[in-house]
Structure formats: structure tokens, C-alpha cells
C-alpha atoms as a PDB file:
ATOM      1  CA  UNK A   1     -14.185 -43.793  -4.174  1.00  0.00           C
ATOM      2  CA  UNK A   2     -11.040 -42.638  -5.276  1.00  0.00           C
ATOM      3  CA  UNK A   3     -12.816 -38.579  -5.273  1.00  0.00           C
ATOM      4  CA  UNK A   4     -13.651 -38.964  -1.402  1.00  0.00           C
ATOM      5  CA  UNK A   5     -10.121 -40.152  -1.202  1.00  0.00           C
ATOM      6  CA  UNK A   6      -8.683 -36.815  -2.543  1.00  0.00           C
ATOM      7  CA  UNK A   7     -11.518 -34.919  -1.067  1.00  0.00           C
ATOM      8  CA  UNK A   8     -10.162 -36.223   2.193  1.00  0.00           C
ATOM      9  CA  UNK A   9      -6.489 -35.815   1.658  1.00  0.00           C
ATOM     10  CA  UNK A  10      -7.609 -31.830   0.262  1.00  0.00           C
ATOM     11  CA  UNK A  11      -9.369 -31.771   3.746  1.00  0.00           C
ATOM     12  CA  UNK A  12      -6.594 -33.111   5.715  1.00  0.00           C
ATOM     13  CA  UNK A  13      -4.214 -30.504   4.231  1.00  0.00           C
ATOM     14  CA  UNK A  14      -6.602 -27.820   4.843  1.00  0.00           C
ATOM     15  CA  UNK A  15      -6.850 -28.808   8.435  1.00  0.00           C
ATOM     16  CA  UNK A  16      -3.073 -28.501   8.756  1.00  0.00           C
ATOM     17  CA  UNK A  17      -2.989 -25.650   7.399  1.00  0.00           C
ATOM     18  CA  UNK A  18      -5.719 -23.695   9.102  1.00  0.00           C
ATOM     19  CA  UNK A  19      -3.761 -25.623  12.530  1.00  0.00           C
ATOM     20  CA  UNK A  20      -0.959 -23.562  11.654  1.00  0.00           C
ATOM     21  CA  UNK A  21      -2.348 -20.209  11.055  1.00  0.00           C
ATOM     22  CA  UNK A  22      -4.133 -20.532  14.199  1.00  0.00           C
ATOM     23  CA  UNK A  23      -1.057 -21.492  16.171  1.00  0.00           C
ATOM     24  CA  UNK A  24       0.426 -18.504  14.959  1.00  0.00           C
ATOM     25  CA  UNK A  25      -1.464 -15.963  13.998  1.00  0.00           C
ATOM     26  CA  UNK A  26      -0.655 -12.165  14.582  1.00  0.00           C
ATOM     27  CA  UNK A  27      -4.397 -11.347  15.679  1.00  0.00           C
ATOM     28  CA  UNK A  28      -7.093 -12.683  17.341  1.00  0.00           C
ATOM     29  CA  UNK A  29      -9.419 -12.076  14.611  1.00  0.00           C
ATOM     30  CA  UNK A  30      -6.587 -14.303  12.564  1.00  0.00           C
ATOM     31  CA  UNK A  31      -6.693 -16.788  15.178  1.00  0.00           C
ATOM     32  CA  UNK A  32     -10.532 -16.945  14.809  1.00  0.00           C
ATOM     33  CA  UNK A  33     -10.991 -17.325  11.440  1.00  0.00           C
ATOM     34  CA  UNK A  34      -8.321 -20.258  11.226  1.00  0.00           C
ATOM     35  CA  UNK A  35     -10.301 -21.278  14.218  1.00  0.00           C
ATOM     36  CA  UNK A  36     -13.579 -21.737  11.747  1.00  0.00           C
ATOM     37  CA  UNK A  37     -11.525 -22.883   9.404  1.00  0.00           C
ATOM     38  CA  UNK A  38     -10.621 -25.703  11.162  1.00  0.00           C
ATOM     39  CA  UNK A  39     -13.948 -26.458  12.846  1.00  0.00           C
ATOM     40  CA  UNK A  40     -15.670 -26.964   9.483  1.00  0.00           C
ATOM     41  CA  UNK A  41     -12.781 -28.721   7.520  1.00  0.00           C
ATOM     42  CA  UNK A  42     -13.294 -31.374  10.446  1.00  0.00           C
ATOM     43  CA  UNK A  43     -17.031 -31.122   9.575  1.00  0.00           C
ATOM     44  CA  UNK A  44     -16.311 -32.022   5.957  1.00  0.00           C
ATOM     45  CA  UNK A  45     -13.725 -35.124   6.900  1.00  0.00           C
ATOM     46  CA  UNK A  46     -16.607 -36.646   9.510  1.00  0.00           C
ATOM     47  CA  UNK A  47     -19.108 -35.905   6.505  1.00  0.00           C
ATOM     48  CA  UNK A  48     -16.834 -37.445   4.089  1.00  0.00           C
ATOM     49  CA  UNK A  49     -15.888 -40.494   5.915  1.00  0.00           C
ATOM     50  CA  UNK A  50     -19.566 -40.943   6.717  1.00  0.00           C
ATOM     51  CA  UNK A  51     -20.438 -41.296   3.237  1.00  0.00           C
ATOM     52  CA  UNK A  52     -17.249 -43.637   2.517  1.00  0.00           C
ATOM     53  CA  UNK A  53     -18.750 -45.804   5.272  1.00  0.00           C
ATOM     54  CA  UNK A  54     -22.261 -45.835   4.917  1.00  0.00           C
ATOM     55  CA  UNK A  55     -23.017 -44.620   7.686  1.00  0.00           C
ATOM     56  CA  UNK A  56     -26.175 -42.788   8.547  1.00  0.00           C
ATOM     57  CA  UNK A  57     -25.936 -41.732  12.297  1.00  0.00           C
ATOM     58  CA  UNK A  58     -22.530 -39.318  11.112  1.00  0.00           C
ATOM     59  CA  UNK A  59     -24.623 -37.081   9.851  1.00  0.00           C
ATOM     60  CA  UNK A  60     -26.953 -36.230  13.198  1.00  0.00           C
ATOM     61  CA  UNK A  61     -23.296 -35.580  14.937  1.00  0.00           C
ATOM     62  CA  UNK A  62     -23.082 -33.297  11.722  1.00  0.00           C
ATOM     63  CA  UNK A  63     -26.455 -31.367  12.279  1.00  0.00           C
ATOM     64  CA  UNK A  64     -25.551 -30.594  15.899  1.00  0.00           C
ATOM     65  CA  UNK A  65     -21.527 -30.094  15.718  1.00  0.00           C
ATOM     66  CA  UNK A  66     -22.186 -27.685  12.668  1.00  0.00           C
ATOM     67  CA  UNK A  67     -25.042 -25.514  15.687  1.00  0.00           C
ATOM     68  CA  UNK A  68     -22.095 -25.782  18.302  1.00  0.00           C
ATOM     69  CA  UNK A  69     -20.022 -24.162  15.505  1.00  0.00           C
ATOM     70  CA  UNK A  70     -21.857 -21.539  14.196  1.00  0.00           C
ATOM     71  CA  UNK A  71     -22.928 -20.486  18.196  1.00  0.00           C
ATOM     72  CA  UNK A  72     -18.899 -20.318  18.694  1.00  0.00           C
ATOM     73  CA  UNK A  73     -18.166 -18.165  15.893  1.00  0.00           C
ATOM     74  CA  UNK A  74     -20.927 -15.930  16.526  1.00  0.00           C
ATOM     75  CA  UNK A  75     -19.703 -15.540  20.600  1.00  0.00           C
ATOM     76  CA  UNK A  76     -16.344 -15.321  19.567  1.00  0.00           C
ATOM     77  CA  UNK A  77     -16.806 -12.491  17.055  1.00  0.00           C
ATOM     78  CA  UNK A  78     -18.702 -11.026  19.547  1.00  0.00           C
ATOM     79  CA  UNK A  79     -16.143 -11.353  22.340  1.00  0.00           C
ATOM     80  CA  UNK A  80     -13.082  -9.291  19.660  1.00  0.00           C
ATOM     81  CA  UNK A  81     -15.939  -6.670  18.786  1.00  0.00           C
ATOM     82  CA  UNK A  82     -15.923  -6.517  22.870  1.00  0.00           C
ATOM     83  CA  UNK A  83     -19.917  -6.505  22.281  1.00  0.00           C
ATOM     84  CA  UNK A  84     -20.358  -3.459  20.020  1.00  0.00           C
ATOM     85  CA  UNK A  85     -22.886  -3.970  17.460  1.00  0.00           C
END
């Protein structure tokens, strides 16, 4: 117990961090990776608390929240190419 505890404290940080760097960064392409960043750090927490609780239903909000994700970062990469391949 006490490594999930870290592992979500590491997370936490990581969240604040990326937060940051997204708040201000000097691109968009900054602003989108912190953007990621973010979105899957708050995958790992729900993961982690998930397993700290037992609980089994977490992990379908997992499966589809980490889809949603992976569809945003592929649009939004798409959008600051401005659809050049």
C-alpha cells in the first residue's frame, strides 16, 4: 500500500506540473503535449486508486477514457499540422 501511495503522490505532482506547462506554454504544440501529459497522468491516478479500492468497474472508465484520449491527441496534432500529412 504504501507504493500506490507514492505512486499517487508521483502522479499528483506530475499532474501539477504538466497543469502548469500547459497554462503557459510558448506553443501550441507545448500546450498539447502538457495537454497529454495531463490526460494520462489522470489515467494513472483513476487506475491507481482503482486498484487501492478494489474496484473493478474503474478500469472500463479506463478502457474508454484512454480511446477518448488517444482520438484527441491524434485530432489535435492534426489540427497544428493544419491537416498536412
Amino acid at each position: 500500500m504504501i507504493g500506490l501511495d507514492v505512486a499517487i503522490v508521483v502522479l499528483v505532482a506530475v499532474a501539477l506540473a504538466a497543469t502548469i506547462r500547459m497554462l503557459q506554454g510558448p506553443s501550441n504544440a507545448d500546450r498539447a503535449v502538457a495537454a497529454d501529459l495531463l490526460m494520462f497522468s489522470v489515467l494513472g491516478l483513476i487506475a491507481l486508486i482503482g486498484v487501492r479500492s478494489g474496484s473493478i468497474a474503474t478500469f472500463d472508465l479506463l478502457l474508454i477514457a484512454s480511446l477518448v484520449g488517444f482520438l484527441s491527441a491524434l485530432s489535435l496534432a492534426r489540427a497544428l499540422t493544419r491537416g498536412r500529412r
